[in-house]
PDB file of N, CA and C in Angstrom:
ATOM      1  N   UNK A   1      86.094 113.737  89.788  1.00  0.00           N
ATOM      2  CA  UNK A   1      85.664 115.092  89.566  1.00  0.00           C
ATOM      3  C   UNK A   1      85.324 115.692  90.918  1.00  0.00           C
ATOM      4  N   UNK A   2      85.734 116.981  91.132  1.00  0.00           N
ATOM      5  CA  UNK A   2      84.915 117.727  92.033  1.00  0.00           C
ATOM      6  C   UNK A   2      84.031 118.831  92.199  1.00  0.00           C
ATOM      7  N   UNK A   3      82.740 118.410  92.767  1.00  0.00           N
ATOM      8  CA  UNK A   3      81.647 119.333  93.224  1.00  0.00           C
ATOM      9  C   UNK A   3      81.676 119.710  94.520  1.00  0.00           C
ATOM     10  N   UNK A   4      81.224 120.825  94.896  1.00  0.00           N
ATOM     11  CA  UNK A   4      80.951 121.441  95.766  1.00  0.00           C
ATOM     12  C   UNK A   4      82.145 121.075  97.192  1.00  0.00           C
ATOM     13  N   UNK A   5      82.960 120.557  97.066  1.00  0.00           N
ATOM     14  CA  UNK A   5      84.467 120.385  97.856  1.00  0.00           C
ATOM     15  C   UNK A   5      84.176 118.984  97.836  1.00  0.00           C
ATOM     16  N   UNK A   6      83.531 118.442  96.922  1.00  0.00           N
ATOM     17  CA  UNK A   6      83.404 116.748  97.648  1.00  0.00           C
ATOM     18  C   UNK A   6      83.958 116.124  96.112  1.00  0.00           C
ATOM     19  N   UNK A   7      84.925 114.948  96.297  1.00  0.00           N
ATOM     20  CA  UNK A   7      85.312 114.305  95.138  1.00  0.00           C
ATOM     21  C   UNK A   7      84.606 113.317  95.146  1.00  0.00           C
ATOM     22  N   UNK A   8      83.842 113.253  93.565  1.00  0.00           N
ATOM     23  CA  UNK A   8      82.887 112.255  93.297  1.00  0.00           C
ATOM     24  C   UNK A   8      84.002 111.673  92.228  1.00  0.00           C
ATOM     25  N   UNK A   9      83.840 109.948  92.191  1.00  0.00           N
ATOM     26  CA  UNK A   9      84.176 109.046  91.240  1.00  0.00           C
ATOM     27  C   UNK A   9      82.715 108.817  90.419  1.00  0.00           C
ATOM     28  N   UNK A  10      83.087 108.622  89.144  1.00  0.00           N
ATOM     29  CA  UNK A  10      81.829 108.383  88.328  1.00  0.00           C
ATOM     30  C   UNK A  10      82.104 106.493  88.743  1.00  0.00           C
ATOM     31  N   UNK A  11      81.170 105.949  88.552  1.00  0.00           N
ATOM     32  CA  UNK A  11      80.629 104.676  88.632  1.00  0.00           C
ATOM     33  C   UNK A  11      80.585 103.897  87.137  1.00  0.00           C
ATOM     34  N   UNK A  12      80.633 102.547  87.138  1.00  0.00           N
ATOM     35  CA  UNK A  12      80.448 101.735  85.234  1.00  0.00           C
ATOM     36  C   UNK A  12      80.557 100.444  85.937  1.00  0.00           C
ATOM     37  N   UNK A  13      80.234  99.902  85.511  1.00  0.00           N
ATOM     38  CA  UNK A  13      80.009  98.447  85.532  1.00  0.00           C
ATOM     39  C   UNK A  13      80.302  97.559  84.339  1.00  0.00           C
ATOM     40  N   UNK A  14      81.220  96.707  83.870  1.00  0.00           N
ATOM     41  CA  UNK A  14      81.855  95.930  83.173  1.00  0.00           C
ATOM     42  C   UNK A  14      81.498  94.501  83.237  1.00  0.00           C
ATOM     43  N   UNK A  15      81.073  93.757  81.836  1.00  0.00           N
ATOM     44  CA  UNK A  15      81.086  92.496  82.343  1.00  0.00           C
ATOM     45  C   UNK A  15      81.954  91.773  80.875  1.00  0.00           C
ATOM     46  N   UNK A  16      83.068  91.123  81.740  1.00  0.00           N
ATOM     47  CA  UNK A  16      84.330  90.750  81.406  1.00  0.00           C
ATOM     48  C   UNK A  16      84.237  89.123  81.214  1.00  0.00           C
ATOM     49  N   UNK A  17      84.595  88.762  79.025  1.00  0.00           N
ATOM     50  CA  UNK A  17      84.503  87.108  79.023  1.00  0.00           C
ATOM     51  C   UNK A  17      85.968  86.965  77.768  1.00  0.00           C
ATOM     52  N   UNK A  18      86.560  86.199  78.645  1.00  0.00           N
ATOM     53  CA  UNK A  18      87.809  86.124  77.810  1.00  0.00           C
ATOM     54  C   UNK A  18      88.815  87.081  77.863  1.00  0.00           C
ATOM     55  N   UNK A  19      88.669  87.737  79.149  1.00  0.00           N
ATOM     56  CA  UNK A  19      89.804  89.035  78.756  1.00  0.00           C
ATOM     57  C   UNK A  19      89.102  89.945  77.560  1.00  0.00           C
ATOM     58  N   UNK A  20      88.272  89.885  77.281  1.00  0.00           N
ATOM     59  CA  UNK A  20      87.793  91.186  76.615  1.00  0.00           C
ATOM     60  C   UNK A  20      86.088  92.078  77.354  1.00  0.00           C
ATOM     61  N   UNK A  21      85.661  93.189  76.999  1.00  0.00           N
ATOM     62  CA  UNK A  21      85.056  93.655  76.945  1.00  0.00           C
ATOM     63  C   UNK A  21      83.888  93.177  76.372  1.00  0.00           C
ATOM     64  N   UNK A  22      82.713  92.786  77.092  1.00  0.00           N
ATOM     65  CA  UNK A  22      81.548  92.081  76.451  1.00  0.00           C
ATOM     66  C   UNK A  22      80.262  93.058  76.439  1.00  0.00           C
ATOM     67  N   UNK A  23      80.216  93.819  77.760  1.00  0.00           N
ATOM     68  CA  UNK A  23      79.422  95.020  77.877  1.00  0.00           C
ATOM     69  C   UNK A  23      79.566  96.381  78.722  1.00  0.00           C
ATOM     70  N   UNK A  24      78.737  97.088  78.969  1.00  0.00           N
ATOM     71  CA  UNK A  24      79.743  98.729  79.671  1.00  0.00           C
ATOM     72  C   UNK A  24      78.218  98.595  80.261  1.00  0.00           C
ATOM     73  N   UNK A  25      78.021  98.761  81.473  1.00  0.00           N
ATOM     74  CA  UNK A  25      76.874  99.479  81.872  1.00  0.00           C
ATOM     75  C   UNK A  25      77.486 101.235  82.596  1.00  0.00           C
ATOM     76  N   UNK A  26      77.325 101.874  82.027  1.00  0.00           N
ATOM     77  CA  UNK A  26      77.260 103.264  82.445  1.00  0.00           C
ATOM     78  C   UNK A  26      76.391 104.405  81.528  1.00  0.00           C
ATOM     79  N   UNK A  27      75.795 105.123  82.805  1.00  0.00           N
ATOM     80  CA  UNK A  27      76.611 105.136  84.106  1.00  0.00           C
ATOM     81  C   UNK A  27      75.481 104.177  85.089  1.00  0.00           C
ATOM     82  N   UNK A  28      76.190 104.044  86.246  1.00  0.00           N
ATOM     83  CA  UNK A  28      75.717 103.420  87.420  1.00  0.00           C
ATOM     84  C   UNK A  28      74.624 104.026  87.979  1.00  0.00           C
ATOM     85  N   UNK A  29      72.983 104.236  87.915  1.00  0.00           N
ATOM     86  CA  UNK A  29      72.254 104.998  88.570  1.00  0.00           C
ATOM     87  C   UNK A  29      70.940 103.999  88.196  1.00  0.00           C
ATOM     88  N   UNK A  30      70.028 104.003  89.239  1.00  0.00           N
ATOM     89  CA  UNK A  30      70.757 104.402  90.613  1.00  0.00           C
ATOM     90  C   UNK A  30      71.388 103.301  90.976  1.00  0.00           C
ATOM     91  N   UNK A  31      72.455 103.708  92.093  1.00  0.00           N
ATOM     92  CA  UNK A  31      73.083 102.635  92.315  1.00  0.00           C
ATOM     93  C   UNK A  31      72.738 100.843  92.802  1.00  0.00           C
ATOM     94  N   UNK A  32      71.469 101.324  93.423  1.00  0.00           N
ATOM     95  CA  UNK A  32      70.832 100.174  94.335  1.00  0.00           C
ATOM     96  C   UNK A  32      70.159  99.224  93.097  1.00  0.00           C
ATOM     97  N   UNK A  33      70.181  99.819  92.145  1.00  0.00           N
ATOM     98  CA  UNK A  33      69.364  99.087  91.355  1.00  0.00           C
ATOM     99  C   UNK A  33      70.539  98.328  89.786  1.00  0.00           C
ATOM    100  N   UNK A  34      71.763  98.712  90.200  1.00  0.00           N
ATOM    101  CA  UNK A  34      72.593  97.900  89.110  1.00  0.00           C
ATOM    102  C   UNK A  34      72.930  96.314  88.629  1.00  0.00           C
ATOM    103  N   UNK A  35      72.979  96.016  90.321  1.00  0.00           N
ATOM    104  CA  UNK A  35      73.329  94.827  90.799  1.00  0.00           C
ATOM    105  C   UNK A  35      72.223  94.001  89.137  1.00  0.00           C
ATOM    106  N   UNK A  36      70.861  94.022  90.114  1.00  0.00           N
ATOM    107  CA  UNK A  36      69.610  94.032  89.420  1.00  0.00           C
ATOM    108  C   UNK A  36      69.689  93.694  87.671  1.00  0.00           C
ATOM    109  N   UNK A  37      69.955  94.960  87.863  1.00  0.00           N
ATOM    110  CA  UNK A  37      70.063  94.969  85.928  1.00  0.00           C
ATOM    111  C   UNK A  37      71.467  94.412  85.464  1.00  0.00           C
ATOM    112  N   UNK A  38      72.501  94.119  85.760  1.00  0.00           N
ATOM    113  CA  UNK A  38      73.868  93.224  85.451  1.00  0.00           C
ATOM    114  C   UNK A  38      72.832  92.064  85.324  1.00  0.00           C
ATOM    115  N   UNK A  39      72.476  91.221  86.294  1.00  0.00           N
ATOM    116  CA  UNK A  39      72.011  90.116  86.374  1.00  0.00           C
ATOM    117  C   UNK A  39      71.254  89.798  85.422  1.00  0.00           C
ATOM    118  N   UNK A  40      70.107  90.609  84.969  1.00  0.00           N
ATOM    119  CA  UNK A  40      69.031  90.343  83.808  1.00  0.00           C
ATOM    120  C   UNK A  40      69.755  90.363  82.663  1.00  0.00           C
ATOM    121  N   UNK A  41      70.663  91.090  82.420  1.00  0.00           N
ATOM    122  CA  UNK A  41      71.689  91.343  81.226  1.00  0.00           C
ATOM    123  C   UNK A  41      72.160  89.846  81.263  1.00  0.00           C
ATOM    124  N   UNK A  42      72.733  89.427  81.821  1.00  0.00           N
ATOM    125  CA  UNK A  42      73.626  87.997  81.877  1.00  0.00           C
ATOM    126  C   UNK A  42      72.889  87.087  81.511  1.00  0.00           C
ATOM    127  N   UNK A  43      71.275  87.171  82.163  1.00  0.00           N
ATOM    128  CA  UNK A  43      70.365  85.978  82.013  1.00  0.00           C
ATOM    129  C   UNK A  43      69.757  85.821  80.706  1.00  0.00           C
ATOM    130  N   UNK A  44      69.832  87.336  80.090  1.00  0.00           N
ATOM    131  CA  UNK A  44      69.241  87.493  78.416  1.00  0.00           C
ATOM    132  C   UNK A  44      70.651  87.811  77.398  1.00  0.00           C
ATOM    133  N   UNK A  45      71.699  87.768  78.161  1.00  0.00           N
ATOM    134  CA  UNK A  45      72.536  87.000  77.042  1.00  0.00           C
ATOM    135  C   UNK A  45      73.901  85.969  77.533  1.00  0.00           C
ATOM    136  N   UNK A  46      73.090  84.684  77.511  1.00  0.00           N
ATOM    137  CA  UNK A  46      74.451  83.633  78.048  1.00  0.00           C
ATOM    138  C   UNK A  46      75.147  83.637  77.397  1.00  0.00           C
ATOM    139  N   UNK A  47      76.548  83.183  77.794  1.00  0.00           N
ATOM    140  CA  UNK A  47      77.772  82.991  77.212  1.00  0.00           C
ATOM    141  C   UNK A  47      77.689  81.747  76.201  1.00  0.00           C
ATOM    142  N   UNK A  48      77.911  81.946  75.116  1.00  0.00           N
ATOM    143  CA  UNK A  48      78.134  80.865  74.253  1.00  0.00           C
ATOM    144  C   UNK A  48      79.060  80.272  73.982  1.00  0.00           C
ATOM    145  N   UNK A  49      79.312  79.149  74.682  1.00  0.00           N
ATOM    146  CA  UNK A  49      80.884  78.227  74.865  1.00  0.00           C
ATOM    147  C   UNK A  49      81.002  77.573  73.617  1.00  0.00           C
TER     148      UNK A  49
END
């Protein structure tokens, strides 16, 4: 999209098990703090093999 002459990409974060779609984090904000929250997400729901 563009604002003010500047092209912004929107941001999402995906976490991918089996070739499918397991969760969507969007949107990305703030950014510094996604990493963060992916991680807690993963740790409060492990993969069940």
């Amino acid at each position: 999209m563009s604002v003010a002459g500047l092209t912004l990409i929107k941001r999402l974060a995906l976490v991918i098990d089996d070739a499918r779609i397991t969760h969507v984090f969007y949107p990305v904000f703030p950014p510094d703090r996604n990493a963060g929250d992916v991680l807690e997400w993963l740790k409060d729901n492990p993969r069940n093999d």
